[in-house]
N, C-alpha and C. Protein backbone atom coordinates (compact mmCIF):
# COMPACT_ATOMS: atom_id res chain seq x y z
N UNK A 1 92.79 99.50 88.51
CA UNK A 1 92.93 98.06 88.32
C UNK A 1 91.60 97.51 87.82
N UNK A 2 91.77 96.80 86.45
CA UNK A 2 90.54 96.40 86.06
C UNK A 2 90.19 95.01 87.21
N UNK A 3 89.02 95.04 87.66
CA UNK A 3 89.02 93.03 87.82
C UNK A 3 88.91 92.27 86.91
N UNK A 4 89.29 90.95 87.47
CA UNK A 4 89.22 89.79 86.09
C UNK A 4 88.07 88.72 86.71
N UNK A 5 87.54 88.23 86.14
CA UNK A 5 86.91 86.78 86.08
C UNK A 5 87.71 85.58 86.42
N UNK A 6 87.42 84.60 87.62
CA UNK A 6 88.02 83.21 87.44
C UNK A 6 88.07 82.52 86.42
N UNK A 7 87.24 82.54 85.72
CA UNK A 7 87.57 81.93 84.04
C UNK A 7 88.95 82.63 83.77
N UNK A 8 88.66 84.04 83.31
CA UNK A 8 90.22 84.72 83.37
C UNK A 8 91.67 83.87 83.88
N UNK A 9 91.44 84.13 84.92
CA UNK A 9 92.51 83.37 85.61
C UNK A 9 93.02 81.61 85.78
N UNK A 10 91.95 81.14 85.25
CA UNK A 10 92.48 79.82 85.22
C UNK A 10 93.10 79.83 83.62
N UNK A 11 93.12 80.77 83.24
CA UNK A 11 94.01 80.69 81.53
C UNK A 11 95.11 80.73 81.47
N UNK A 12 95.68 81.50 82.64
CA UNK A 12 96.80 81.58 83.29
C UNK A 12 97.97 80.60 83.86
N UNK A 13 99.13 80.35 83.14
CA UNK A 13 100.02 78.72 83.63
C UNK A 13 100.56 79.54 84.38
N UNK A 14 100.52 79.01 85.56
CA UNK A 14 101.78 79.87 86.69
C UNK A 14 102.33 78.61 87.05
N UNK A 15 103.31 78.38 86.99
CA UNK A 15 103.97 77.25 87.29
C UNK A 15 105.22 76.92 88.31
N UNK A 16 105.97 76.29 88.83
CA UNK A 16 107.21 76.40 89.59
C UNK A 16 108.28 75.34 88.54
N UNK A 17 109.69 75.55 88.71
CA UNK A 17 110.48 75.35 87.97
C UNK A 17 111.55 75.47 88.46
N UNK A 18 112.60 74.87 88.29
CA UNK A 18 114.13 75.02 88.68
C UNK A 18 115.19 75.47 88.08
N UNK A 19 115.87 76.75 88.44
CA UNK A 19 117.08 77.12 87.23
C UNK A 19 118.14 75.92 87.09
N UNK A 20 118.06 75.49 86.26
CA UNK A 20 119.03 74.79 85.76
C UNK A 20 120.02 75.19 85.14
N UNK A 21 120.26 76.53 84.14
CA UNK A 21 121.29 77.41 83.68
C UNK A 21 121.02 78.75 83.59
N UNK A 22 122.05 79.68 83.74
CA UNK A 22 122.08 80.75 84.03
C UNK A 22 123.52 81.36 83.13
N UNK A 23 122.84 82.27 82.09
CA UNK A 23 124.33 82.76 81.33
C UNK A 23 124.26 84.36 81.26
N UNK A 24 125.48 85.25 81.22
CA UNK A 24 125.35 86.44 81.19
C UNK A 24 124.20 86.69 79.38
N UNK A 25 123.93 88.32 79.69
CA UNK A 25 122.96 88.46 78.23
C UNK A 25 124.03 89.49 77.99
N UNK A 26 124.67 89.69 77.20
CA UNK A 26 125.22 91.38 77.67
C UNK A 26 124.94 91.81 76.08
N UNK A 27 123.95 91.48 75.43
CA UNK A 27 123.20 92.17 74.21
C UNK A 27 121.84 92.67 74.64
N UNK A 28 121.71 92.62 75.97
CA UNK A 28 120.25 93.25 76.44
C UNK A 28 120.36 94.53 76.55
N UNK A 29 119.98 95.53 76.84
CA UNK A 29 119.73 97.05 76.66
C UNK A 29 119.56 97.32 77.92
N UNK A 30 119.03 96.66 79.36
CA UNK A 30 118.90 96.47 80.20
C UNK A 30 119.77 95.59 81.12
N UNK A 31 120.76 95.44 81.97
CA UNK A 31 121.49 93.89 82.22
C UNK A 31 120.58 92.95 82.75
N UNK A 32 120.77 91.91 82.67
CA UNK A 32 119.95 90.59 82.71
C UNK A 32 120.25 89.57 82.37
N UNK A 33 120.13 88.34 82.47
CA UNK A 33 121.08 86.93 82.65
C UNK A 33 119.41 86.42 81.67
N UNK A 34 119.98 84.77 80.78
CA UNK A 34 119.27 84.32 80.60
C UNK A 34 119.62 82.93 80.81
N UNK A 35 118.57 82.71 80.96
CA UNK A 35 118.04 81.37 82.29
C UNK A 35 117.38 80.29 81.16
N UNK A 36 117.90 78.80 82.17
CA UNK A 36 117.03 78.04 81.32
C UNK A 36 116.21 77.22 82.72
N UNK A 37 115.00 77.11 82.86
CA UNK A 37 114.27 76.39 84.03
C UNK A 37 113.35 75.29 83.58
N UNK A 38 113.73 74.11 84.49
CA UNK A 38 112.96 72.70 83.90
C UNK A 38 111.71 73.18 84.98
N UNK A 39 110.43 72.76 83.60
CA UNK A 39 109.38 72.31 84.68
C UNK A 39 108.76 71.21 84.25
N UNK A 40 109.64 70.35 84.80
CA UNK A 40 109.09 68.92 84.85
C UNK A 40 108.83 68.03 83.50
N UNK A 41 108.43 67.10 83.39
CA UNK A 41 108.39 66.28 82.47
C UNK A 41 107.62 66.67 81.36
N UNK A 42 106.55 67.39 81.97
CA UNK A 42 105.03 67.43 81.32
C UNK A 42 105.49 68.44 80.11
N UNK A 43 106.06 69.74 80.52
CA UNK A 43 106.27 70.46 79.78
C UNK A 43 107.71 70.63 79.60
N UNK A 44 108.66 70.89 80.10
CA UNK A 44 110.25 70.36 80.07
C UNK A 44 110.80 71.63 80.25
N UNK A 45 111.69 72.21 79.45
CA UNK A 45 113.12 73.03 79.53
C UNK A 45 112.56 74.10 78.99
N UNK A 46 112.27 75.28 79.66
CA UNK A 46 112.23 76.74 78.45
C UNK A 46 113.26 77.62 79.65
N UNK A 47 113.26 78.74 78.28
CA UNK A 47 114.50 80.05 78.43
C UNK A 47 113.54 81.51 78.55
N UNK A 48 114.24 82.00 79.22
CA UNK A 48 113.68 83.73 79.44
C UNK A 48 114.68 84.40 79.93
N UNK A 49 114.33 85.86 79.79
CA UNK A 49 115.18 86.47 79.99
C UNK A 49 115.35 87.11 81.23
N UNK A 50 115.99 87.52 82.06
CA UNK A 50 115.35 87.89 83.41
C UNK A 50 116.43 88.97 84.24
N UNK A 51 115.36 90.05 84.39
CA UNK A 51 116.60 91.15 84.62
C UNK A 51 116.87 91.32 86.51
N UNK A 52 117.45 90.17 86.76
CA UNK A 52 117.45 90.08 88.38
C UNK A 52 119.24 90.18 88.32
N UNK A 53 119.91 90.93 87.57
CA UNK A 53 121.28 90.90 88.17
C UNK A 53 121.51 91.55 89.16
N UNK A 54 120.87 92.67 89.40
CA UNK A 54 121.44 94.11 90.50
C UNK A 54 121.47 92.66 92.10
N UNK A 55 120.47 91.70 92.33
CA UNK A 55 120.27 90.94 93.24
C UNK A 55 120.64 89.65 93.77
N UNK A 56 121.19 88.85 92.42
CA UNK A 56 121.44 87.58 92.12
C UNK A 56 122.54 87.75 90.96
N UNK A 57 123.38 87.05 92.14
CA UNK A 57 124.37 86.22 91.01
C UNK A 57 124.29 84.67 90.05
N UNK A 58 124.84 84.64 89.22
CA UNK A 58 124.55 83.37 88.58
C UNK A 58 124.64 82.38 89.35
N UNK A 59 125.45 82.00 90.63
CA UNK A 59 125.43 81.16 91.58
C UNK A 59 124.38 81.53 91.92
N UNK A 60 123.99 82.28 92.64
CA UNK A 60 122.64 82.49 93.08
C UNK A 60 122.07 81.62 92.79
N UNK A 61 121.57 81.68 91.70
CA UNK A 61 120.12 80.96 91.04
C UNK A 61 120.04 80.01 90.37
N UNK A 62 121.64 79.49 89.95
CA UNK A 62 121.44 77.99 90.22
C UNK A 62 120.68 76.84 90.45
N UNK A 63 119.61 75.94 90.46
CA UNK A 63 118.65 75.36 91.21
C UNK A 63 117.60 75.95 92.12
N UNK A 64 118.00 77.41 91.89
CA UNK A 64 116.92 77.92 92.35
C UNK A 64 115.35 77.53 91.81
N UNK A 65 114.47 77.32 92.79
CA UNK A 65 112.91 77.21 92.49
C UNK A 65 112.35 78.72 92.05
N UNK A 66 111.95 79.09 90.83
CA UNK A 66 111.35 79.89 90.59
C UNK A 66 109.51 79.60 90.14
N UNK A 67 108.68 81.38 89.93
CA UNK A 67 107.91 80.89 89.57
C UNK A 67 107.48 81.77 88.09
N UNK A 68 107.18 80.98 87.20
CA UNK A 68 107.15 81.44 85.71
C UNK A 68 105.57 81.33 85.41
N UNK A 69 105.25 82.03 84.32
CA UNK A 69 104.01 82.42 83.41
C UNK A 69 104.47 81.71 82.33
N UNK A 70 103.87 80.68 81.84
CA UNK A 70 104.59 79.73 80.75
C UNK A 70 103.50 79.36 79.58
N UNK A 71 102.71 80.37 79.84
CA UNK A 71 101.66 80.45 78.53
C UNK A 71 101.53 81.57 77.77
N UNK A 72 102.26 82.31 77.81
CA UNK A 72 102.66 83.85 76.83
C UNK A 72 102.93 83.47 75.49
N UNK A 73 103.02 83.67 74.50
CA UNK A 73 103.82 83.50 73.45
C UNK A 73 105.21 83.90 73.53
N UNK A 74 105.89 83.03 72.84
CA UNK A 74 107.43 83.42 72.54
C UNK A 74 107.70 84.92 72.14
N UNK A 75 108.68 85.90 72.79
CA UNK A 75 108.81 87.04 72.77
C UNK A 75 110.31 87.19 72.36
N UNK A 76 110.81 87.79 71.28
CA UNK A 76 111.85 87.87 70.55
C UNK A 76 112.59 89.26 71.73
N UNK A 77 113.79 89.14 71.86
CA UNK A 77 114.31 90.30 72.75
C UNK A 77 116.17 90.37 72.39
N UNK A 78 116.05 91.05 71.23
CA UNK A 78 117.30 91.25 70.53
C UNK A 78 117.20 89.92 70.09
N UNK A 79 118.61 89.23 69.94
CA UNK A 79 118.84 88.42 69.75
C UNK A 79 118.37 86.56 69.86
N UNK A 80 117.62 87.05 71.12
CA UNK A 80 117.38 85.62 72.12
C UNK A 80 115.55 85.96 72.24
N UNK A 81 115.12 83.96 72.28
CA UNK A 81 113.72 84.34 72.35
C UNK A 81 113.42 84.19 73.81
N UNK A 82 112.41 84.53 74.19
CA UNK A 82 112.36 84.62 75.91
C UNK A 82 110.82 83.66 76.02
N UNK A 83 110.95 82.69 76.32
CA UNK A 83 109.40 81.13 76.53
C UNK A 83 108.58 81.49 77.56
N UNK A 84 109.04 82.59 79.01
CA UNK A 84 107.92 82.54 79.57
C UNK A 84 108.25 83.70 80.26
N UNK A 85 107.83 84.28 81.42
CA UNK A 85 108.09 85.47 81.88
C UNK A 85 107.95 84.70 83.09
N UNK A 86 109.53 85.29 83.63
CA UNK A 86 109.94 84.53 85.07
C UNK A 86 109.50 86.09 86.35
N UNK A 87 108.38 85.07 87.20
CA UNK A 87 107.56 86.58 88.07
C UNK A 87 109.06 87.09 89.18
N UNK A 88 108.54 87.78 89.68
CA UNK A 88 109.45 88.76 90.75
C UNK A 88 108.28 89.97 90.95
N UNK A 89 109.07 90.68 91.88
CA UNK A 89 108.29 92.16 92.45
C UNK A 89 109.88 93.21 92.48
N UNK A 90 108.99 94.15 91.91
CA UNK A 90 109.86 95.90 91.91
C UNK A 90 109.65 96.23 93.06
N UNK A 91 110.90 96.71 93.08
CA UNK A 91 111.36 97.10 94.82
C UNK A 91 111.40 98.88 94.19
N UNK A 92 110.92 100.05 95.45
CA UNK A 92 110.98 101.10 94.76
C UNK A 92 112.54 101.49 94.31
N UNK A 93 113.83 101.23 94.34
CA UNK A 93 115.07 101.49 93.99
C UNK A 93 114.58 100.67 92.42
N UNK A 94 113.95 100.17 92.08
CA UNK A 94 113.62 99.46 90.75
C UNK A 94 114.31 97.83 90.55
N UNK A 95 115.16 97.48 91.54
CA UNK A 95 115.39 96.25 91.58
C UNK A 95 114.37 95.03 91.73
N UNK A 96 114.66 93.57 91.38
CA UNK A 96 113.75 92.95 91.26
C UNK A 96 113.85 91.72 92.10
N UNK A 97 112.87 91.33 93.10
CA UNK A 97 113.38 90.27 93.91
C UNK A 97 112.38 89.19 93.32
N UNK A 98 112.51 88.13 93.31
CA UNK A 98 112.25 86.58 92.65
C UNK A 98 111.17 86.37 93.50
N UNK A 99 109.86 85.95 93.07
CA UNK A 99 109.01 85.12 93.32
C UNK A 99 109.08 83.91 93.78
N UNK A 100 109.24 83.32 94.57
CA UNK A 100 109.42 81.98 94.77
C UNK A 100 108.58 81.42 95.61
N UNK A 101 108.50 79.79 95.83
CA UNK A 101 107.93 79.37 96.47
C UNK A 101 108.55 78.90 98.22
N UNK A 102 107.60 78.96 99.31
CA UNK A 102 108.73 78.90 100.64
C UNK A 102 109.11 77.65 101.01
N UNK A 103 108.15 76.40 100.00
CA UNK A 103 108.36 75.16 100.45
C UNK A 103 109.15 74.30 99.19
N UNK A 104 109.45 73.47 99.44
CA UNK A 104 109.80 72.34 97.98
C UNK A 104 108.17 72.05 97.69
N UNK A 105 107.92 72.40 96.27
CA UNK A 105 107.24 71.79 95.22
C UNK A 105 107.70 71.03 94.07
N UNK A 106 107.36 70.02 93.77
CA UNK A 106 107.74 69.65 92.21
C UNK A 106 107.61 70.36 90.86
N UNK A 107 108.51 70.41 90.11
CA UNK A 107 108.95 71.13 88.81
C UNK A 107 107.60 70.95 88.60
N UNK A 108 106.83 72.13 87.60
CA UNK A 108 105.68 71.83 86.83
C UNK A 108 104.47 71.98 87.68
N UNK A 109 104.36 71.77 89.10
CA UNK A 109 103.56 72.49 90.04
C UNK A 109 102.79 73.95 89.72
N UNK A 110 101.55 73.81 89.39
CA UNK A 110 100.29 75.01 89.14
C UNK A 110 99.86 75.59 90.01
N UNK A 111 99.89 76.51 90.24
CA UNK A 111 99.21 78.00 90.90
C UNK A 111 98.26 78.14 90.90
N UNK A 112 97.24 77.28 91.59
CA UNK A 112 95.77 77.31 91.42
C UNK A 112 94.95 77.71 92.59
């Protein structure tokens, strides 16, 4: 593991956000649903792609509070572009459980 610098890391948007839509992908190569999550006014509505089916159903995640990396560049993935990379952790079976936050924060809320 390299270390990073706090400069490093404040370059970093980690943000919180709410699923607002959730549609099957079934052109992914991988299964995975793509999501659309508001964060807030400031920055608004982006889409990613997110391979949490084995765990979550589309009800699931619904209004779910997630937490996203929303300073990546746009990443083309087949068909669909993916705006931020929505975090989670690999479980060793390779499934992926969601990052989230344990309290209510407001959409657009920074990780600082």
């Amino acid at each position: 593991m390299q270390p990073i610098t706090w400069p490093d890391f404040e370059k970093i948007e980690i943000r919180v956000g709410t699923i607002v839509e959730v549609e099957n992908f079934p052109e992914a190569k991988i299964p995975a649903y793509k999501i659309k999550v508001d964060f807030g006014s400031e920055i608004g509505i982006k889409k990613s792609s997110a391979r949490i089916t084995d765990l979550y159903s589309k009800e699931d995640l619904l209004n779910k509070k997630v937490i996203g990396v929303i300073n990546f560049p746009p990443k083309q993935i087949g068909p669909f572009v993916s705006e931020f990379l929505c975090s989670g952790f690999y479980r060793a079976d390779g499934t992926v459980v969601l990052a989230v936050p344990d309290k209510d924060v407001p959409n657009g809320s920074k990780l600082g």
